[in-house]
PDB file of N, CA and C in Angstrom:
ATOM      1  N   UNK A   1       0.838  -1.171   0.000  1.00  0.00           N
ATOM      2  CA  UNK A   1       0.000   0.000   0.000  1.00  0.00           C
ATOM      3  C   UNK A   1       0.888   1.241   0.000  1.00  0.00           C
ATOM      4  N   UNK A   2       0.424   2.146  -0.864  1.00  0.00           N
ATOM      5  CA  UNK A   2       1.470   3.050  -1.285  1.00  0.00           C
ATOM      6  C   UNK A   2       1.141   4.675  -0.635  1.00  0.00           C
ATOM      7  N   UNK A   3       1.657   5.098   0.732  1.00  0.00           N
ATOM      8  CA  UNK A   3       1.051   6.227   1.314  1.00  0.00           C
ATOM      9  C   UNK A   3       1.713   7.657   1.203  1.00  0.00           C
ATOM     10  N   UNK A   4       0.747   8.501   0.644  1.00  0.00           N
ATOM     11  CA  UNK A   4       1.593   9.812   0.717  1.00  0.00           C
ATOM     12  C   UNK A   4       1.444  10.411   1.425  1.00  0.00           C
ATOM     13  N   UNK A   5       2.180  11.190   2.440  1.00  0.00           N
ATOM     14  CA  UNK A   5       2.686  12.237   3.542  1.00  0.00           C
ATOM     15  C   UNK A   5       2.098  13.694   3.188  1.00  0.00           C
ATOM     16  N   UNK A   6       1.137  14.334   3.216  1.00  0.00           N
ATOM     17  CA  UNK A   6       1.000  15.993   2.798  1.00  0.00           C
ATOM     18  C   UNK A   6       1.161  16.565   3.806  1.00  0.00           C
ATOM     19  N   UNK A   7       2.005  17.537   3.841  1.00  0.00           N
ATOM     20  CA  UNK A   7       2.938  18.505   4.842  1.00  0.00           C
ATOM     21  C   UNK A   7       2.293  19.759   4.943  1.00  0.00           C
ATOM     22  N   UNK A   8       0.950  19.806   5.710  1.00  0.00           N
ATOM     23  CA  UNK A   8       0.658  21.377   6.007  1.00  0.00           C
ATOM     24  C   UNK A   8       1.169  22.210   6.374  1.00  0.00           C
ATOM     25  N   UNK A   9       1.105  23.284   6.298  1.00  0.00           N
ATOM     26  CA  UNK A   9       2.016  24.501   7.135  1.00  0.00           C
ATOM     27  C   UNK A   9       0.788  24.894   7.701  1.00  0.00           C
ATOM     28  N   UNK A  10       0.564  25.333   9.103  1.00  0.00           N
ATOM     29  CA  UNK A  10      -0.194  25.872  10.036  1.00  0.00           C
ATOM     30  C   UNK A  10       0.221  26.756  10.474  1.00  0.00           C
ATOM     31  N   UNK A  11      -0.234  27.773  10.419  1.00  0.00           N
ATOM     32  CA  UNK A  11       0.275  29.349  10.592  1.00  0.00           C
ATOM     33  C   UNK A  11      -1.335  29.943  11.944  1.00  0.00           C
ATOM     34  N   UNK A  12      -0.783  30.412  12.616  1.00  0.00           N
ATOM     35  CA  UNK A  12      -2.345  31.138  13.433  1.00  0.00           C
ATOM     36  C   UNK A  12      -1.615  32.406  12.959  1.00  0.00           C
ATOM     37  N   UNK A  13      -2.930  32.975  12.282  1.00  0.00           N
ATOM     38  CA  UNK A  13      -2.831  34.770  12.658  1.00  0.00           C
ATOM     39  C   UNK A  13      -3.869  35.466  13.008  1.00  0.00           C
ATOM     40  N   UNK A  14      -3.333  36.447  13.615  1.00  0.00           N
ATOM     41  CA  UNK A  14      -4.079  36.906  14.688  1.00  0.00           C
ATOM     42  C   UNK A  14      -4.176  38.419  14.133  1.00  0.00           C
ATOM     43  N   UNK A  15      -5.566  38.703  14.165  1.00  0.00           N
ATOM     44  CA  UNK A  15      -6.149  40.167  13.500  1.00  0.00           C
ATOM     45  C   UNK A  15      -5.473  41.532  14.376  1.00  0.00           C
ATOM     46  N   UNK A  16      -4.610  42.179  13.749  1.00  0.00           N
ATOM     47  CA  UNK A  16      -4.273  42.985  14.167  1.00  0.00           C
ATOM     48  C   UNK A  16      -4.833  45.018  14.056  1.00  0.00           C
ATOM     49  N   UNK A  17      -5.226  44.871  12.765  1.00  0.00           N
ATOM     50  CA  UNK A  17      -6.455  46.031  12.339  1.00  0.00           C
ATOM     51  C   UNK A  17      -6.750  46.052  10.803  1.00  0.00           C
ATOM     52  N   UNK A  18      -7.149  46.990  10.811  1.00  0.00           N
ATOM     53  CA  UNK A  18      -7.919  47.526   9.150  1.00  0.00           C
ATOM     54  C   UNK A  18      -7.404  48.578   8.483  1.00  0.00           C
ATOM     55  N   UNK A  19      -6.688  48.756   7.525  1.00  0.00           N
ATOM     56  CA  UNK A  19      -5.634  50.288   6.859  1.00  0.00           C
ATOM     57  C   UNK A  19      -6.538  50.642   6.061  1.00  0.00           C
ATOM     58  N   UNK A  20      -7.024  51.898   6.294  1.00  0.00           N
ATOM     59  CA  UNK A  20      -8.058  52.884   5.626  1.00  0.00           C
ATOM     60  C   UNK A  20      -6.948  53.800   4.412  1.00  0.00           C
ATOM     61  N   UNK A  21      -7.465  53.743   3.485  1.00  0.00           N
ATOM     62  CA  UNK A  21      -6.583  55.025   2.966  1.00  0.00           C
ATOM     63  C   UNK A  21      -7.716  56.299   2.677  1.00  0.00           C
ATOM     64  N   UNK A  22      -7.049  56.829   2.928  1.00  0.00           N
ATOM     65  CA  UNK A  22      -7.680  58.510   3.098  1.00  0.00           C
ATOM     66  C   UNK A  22      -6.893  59.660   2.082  1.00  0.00           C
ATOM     67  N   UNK A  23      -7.551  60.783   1.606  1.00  0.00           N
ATOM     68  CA  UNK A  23      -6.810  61.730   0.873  1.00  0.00           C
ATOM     69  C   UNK A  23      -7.332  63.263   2.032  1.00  0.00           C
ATOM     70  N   UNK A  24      -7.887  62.628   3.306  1.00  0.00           N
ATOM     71  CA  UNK A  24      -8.595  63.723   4.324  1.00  0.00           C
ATOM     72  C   UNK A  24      -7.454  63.617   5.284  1.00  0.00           C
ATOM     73  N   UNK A  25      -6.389  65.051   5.854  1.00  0.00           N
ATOM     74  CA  UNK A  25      -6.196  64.393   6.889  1.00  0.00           C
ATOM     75  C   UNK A  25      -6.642  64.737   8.013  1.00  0.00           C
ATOM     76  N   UNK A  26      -6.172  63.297   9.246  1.00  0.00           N
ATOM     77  CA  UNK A  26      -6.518  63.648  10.300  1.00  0.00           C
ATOM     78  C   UNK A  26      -5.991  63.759  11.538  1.00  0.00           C
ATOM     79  N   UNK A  27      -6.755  63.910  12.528  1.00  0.00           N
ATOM     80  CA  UNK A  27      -5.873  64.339  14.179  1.00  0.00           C
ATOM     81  C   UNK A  27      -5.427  63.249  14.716  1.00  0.00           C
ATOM     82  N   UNK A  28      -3.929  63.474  14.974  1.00  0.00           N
ATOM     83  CA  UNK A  28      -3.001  62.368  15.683  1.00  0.00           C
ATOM     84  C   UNK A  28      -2.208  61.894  14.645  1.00  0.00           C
ATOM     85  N   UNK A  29      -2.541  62.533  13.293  1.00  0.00           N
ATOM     86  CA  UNK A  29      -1.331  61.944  12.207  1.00  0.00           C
ATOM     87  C   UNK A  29       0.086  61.924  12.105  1.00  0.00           C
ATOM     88  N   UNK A  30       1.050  61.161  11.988  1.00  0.00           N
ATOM     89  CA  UNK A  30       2.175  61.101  12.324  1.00  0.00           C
ATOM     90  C   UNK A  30       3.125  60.904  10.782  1.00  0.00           C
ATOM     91  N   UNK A  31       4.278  61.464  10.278  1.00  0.00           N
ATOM     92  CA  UNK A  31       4.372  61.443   9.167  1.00  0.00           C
ATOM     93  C   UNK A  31       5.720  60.459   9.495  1.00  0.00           C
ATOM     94  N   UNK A  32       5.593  59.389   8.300  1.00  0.00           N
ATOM     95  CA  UNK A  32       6.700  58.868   8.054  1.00  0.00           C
ATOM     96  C   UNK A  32       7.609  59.371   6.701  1.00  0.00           C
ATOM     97  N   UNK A  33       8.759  60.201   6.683  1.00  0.00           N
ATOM     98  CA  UNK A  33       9.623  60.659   5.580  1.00  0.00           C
ATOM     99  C   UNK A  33      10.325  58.998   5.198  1.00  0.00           C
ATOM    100  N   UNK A  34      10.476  58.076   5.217  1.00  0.00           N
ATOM    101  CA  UNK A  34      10.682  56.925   4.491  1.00  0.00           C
ATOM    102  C   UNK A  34       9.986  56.557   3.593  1.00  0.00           C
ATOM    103  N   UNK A  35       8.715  56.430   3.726  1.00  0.00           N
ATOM    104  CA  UNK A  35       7.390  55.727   2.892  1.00  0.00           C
ATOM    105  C   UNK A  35       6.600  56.412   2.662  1.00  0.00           C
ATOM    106  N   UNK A  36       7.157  58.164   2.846  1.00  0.00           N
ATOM    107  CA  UNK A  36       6.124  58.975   2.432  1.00  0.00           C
ATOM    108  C   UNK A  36       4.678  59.302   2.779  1.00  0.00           C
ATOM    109  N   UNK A  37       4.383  58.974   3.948  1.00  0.00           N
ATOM    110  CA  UNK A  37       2.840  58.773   3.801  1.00  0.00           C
ATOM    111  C   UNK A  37       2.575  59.569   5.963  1.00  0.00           C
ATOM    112  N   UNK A  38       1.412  59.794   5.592  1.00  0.00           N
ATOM    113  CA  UNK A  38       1.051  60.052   7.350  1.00  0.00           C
ATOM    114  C   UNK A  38      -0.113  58.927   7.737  1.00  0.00           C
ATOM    115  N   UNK A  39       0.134  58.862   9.206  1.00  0.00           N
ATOM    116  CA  UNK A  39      -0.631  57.674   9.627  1.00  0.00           C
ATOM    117  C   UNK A  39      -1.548  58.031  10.547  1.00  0.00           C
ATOM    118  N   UNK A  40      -2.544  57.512  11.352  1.00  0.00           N
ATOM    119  CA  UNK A  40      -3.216  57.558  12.553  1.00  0.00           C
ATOM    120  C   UNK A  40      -3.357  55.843  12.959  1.00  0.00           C
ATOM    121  N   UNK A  41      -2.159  55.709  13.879  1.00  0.00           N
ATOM    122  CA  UNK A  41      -1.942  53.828  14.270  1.00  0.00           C
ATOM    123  C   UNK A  41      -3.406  53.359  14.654  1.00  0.00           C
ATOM    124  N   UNK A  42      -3.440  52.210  14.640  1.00  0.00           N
ATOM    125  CA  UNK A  42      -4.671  51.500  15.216  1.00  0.00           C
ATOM    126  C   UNK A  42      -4.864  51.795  16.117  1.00  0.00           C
ATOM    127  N   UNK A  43      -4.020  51.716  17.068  1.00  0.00           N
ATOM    128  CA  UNK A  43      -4.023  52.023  18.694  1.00  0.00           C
ATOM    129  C   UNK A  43      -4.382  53.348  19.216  1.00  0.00           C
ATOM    130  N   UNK A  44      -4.697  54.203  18.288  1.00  0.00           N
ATOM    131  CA  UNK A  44      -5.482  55.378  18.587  1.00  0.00           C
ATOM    132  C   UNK A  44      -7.403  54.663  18.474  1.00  0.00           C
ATOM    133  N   UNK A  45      -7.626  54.020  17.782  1.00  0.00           N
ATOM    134  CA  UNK A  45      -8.902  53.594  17.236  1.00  0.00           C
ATOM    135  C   UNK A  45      -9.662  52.470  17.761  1.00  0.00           C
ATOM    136  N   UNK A  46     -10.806  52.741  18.971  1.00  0.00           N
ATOM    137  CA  UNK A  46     -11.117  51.741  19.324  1.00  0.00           C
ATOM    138  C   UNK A  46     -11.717  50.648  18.474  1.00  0.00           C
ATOM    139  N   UNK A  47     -11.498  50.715  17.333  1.00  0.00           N
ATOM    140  CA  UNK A  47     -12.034  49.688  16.431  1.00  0.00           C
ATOM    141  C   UNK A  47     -10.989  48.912  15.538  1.00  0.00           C
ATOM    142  N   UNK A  48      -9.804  49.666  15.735  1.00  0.00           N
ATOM    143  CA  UNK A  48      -8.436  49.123  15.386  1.00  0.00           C
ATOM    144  C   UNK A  48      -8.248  49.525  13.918  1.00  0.00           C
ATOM    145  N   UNK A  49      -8.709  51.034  13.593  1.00  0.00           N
ATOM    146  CA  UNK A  49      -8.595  51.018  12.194  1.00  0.00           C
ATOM    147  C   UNK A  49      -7.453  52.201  12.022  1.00  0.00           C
ATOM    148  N   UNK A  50      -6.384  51.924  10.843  1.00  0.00           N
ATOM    149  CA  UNK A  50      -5.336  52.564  11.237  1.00  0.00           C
ATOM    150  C   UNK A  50      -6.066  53.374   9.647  1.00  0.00           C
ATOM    151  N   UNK A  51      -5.408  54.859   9.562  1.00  0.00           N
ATOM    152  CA  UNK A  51      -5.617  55.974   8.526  1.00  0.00           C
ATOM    153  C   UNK A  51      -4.670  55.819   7.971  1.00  0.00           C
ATOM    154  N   UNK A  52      -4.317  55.722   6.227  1.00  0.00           N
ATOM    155  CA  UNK A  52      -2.860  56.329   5.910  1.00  0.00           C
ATOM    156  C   UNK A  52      -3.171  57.124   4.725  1.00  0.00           C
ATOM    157  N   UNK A  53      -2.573  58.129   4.918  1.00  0.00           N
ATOM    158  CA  UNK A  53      -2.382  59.352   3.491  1.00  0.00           C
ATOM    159  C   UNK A  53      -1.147  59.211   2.937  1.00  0.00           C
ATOM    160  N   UNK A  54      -1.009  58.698   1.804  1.00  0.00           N
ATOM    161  CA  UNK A  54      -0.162  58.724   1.259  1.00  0.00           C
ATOM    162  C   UNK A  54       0.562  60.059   0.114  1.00  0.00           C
ATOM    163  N   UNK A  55       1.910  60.255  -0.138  1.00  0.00           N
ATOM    164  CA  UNK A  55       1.999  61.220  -0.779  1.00  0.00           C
ATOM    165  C   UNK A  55       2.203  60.543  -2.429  1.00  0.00           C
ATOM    166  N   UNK A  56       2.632  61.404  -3.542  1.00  0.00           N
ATOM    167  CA  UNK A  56       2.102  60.844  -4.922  1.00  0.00           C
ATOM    168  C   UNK A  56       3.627  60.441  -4.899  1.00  0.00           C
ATOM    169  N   UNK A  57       4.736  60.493  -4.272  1.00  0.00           N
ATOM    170  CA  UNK A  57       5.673  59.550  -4.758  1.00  0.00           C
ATOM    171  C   UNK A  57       5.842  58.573  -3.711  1.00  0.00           C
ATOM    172  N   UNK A  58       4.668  58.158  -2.692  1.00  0.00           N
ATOM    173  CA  UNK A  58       5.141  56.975  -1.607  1.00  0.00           C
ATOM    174  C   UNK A  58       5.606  55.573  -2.517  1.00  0.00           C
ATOM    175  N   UNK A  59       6.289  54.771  -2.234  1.00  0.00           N
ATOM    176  CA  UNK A  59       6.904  53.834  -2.912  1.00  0.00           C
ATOM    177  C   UNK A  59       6.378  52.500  -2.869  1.00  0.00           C
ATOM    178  N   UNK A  60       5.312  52.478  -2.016  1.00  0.00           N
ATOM    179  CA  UNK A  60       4.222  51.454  -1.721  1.00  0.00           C
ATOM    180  C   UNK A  60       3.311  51.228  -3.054  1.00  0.00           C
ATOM    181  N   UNK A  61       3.083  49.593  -3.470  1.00  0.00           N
ATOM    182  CA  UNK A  61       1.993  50.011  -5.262  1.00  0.00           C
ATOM    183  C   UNK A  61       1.110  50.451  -5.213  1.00  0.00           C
ATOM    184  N   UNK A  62       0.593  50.556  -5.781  1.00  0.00           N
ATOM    185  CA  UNK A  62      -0.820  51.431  -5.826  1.00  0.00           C
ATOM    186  C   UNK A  62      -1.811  50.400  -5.536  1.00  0.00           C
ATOM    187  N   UNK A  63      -2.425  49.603  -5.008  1.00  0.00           N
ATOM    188  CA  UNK A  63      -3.122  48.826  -4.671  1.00  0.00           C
ATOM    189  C   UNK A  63      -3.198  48.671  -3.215  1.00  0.00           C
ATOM    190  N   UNK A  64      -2.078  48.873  -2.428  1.00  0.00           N
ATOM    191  CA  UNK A  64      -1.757  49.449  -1.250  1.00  0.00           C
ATOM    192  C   UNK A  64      -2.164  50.820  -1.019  1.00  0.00           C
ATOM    193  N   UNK A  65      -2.077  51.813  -2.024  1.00  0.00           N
ATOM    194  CA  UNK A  65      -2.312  53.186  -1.608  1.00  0.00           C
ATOM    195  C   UNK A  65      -3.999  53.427  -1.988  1.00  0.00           C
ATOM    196  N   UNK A  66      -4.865  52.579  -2.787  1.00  0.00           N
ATOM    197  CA  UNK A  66      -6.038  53.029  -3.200  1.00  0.00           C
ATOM    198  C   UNK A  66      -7.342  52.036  -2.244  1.00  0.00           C
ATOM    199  N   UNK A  67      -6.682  50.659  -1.698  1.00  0.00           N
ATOM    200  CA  UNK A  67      -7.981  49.813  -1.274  1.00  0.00           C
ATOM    201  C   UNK A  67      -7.283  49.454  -0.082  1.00  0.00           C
ATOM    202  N   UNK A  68      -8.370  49.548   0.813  1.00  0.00           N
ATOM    203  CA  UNK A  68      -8.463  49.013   2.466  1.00  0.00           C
ATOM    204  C   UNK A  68      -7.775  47.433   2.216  1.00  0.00           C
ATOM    205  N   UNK A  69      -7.038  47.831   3.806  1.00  0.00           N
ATOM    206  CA  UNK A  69      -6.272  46.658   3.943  1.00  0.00           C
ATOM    207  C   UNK A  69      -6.553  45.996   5.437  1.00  0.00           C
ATOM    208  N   UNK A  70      -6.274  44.799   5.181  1.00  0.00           N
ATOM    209  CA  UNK A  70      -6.618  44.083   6.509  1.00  0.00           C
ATOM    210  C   UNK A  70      -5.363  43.479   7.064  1.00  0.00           C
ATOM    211  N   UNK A  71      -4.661  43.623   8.371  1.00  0.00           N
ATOM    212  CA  UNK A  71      -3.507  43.055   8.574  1.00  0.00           C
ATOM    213  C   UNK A  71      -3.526  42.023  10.239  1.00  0.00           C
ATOM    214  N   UNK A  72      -2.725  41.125   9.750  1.00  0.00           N
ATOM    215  CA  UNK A  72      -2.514  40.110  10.944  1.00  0.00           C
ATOM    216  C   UNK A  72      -1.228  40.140  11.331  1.00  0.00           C
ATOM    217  N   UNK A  73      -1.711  39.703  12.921  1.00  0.00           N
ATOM    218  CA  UNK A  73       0.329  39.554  13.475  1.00  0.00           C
ATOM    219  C   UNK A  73       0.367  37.832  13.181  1.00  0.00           C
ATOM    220  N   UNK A  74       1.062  37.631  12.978  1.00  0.00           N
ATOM    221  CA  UNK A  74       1.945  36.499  12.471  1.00  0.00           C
ATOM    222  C   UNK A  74       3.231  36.396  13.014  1.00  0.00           C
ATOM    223  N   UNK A  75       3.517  35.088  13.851  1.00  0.00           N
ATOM    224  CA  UNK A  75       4.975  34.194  14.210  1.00  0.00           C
ATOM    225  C   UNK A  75       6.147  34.334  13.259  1.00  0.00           C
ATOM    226  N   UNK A  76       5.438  33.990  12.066  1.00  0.00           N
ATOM    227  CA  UNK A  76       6.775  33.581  11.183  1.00  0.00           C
ATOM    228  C   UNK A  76       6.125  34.339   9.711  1.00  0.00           C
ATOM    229  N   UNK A  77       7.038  35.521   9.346  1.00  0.00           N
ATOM    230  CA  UNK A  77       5.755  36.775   7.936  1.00  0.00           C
ATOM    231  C   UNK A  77       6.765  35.894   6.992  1.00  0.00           C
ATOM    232  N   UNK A  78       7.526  35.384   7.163  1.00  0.00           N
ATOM    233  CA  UNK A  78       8.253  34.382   5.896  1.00  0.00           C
ATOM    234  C   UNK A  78       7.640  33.342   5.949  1.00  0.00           C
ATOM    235  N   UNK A  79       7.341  32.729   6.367  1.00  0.00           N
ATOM    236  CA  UNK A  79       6.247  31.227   6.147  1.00  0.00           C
ATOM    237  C   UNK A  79       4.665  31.829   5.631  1.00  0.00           C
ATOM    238  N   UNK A  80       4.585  32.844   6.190  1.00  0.00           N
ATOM    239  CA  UNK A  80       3.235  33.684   6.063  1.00  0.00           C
ATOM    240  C   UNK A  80       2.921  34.037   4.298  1.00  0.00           C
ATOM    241  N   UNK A  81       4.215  34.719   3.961  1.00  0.00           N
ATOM    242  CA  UNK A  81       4.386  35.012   2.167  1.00  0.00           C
ATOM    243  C   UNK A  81       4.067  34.341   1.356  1.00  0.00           C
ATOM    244  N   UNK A  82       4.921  32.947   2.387  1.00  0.00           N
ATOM    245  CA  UNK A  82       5.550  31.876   0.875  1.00  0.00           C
ATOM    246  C   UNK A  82       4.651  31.375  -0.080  1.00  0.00           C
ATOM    247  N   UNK A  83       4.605  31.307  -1.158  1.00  0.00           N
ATOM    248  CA  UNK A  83       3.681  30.914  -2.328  1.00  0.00           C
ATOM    249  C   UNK A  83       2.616  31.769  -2.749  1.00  0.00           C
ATOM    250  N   UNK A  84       2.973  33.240  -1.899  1.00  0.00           N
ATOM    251  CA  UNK A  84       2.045  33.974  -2.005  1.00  0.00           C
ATOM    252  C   UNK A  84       2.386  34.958  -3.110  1.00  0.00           C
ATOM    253  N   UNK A  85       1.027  36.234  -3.560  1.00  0.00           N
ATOM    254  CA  UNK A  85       1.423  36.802  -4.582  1.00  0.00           C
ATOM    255  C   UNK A  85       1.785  38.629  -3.682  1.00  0.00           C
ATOM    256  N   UNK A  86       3.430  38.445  -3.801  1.00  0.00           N
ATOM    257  CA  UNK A  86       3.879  39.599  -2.966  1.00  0.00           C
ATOM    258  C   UNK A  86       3.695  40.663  -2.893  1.00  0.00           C
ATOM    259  N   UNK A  87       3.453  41.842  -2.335  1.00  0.00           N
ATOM    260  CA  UNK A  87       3.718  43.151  -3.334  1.00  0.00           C
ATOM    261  C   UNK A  87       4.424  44.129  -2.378  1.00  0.00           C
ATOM    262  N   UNK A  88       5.111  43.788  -0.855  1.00  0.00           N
ATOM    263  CA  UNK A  88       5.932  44.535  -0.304  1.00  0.00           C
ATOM    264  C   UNK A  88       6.433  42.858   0.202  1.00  0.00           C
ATOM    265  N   UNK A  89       7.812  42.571   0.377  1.00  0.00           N
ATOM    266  CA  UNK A  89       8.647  41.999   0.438  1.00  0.00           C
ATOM    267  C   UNK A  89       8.634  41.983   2.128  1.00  0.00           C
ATOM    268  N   UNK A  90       8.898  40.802   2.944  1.00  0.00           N
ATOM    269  CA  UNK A  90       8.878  40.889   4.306  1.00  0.00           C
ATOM    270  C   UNK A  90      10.515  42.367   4.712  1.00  0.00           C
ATOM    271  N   UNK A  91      10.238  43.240   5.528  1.00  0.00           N
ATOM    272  CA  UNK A  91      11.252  44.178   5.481  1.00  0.00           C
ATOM    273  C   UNK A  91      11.010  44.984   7.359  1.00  0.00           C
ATOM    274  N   UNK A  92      12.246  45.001   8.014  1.00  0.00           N
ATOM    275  CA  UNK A  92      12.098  45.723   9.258  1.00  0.00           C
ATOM    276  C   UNK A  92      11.665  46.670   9.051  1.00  0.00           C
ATOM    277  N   UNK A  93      10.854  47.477   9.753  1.00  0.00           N
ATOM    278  CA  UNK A  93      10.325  48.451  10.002  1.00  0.00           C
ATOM    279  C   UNK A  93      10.973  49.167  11.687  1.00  0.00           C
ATOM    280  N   UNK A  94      11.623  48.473  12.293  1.00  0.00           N
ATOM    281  CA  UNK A  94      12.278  49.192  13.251  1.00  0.00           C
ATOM    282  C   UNK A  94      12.693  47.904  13.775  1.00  0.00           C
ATOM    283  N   UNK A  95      13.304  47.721  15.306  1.00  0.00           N
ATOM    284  CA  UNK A  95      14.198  46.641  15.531  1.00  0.00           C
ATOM    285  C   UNK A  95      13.199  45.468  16.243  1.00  0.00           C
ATOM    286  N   UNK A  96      12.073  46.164  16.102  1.00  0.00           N
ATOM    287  CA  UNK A  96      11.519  45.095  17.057  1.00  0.00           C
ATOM    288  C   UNK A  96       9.968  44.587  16.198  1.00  0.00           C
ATOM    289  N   UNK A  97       9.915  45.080  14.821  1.00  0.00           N
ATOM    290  CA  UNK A  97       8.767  45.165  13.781  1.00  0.00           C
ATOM    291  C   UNK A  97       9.040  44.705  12.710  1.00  0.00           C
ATOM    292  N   UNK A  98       8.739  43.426  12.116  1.00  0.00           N
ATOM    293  CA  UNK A  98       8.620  43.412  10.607  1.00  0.00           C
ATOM    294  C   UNK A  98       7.775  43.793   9.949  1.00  0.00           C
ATOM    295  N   UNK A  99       7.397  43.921   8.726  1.00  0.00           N
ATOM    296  CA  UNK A  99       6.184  44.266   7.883  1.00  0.00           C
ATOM    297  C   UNK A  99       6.210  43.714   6.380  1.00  0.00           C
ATOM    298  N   UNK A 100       4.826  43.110   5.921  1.00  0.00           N
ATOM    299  CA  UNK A 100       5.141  42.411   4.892  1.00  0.00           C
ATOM    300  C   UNK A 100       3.477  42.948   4.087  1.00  0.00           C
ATOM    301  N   UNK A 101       3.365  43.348   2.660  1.00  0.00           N
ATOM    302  CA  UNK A 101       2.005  43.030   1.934  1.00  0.00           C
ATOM    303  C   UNK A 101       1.579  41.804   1.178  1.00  0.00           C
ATOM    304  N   UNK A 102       0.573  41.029   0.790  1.00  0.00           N
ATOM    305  CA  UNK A 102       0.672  40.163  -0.141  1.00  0.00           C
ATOM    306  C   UNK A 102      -0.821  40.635  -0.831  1.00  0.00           C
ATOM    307  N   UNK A 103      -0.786  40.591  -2.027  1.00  0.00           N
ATOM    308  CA  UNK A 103      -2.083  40.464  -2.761  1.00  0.00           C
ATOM    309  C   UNK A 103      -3.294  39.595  -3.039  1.00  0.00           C
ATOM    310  N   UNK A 104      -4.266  39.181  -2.473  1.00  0.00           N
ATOM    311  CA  UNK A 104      -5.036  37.965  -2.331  1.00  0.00           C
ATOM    312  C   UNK A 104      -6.554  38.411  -2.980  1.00  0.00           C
ATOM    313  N   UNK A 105      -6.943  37.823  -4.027  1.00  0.00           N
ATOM    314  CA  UNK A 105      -8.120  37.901  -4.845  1.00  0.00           C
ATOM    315  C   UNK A 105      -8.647  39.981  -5.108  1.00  0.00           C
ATOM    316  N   UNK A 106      -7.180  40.473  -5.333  1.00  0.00           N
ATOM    317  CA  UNK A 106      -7.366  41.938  -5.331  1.00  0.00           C
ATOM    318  C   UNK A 106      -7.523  42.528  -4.375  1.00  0.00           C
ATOM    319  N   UNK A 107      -7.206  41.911  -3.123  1.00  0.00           N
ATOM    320  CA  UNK A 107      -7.101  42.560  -1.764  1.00  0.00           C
ATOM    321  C   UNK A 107      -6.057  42.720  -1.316  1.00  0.00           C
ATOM    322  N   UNK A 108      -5.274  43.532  -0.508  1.00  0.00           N
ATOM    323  CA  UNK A 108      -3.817  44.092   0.075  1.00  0.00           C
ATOM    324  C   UNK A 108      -4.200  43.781   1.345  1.00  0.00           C
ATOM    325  N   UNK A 109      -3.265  42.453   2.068  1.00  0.00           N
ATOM    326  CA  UNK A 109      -3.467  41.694   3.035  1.00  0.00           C
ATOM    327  C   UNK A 109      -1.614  42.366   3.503  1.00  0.00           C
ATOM    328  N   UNK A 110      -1.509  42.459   4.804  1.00  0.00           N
ATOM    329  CA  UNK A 110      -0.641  42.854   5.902  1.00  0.00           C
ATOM    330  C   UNK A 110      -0.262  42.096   7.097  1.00  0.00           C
ATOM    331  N   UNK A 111       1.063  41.821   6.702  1.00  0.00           N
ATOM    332  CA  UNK A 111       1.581  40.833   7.979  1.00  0.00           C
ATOM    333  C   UNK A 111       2.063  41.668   8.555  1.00  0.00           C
ATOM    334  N   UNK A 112       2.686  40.946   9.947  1.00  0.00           N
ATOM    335  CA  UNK A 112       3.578  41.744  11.489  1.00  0.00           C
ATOM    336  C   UNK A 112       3.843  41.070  11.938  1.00  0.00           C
ATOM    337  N   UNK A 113       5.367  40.966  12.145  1.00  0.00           N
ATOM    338  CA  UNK A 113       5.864  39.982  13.057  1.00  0.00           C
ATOM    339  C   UNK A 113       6.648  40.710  14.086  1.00  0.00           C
ATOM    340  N   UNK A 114       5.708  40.745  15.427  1.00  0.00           N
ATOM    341  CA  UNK A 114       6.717  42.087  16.089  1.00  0.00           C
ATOM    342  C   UNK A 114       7.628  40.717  17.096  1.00  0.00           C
ATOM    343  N   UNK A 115       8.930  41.200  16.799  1.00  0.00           N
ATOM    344  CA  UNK A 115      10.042  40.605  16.994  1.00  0.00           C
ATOM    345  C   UNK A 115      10.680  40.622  18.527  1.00  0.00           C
ATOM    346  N   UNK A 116      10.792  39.805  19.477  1.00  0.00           N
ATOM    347  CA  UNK A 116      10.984  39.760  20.885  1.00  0.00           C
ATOM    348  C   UNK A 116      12.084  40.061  21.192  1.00  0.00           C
ATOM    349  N   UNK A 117      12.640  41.241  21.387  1.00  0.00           N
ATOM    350  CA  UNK A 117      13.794  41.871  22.363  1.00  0.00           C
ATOM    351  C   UNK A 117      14.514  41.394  23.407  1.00  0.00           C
ATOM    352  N   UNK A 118      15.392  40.596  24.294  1.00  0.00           N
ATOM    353  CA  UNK A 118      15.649  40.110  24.923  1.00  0.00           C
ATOM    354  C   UNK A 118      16.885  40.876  25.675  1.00  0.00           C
ATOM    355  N   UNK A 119      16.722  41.550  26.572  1.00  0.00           N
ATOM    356  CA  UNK A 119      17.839  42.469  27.359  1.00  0.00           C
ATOM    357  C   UNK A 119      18.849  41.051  28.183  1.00  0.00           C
ATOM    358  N   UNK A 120      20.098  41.277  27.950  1.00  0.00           N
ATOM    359  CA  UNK A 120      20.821  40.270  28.074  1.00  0.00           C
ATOM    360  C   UNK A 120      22.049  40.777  29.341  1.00  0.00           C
ATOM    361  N   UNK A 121      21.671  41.534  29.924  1.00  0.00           N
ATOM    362  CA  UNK A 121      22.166  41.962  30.976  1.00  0.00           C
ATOM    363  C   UNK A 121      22.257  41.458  32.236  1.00  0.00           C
TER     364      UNK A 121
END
């Protein structure tokens, strides 16, 4: 009897908020000069919805800058990608933040893998 092995990958992710894009801005916006764009974080929003205005040369595609995005924290945003259809590359965002986009049935889906610090003192 001849048995084949299929190797799931099991990933939990866990809803982290909703990226509005806006051309309005608003109060509590914070500008990032890297990516061009101003924000209002989730964590201002009891509903977890983060604002971003982008400027006309932010470097993010345009599918990111025109339709709501939904993002999860995720363990591992490289197992999270893989086989996926990319459109921001997993990339630090500071020392303790990754950030990744992928494109899914014309939707701009958002990983986070916030990364555990360990003071070694």
């Amino acid at each position: 009897m001849n048995v084949s092995v299929i190797r799931v990958k099991f990933m939990v992710m866990k809803f982290h908020h909703i990226g509005i894009p806006t051309q309005t801005p608003r109060q509590g916006e914070i500008y990032d000069s890297k990516y061009k764009l101003w924000l209002v974080t989730s964590d201002k929003s009891p509903y977890s919805i983060e604002w971003l205005r982008y400027e006309r040369d932010c470097p993010f595609p345009q599918l990111i800058k025109t339709v709501p995005h939904v993002a999860f924290e995720v363990d591992d945003i490289d197992t999270a990608v893989e086989g996926k259809n990319i459109l921001i590359a997993p990339v630090y965002l500071n020392d303790s933040l990754k950030m990744a986009f992928i494109e899914d049935n014309g939707a701009p889906i958002e990983f986070l893998q916030f990364i555990k610090i360990y003071n070694q003192s």
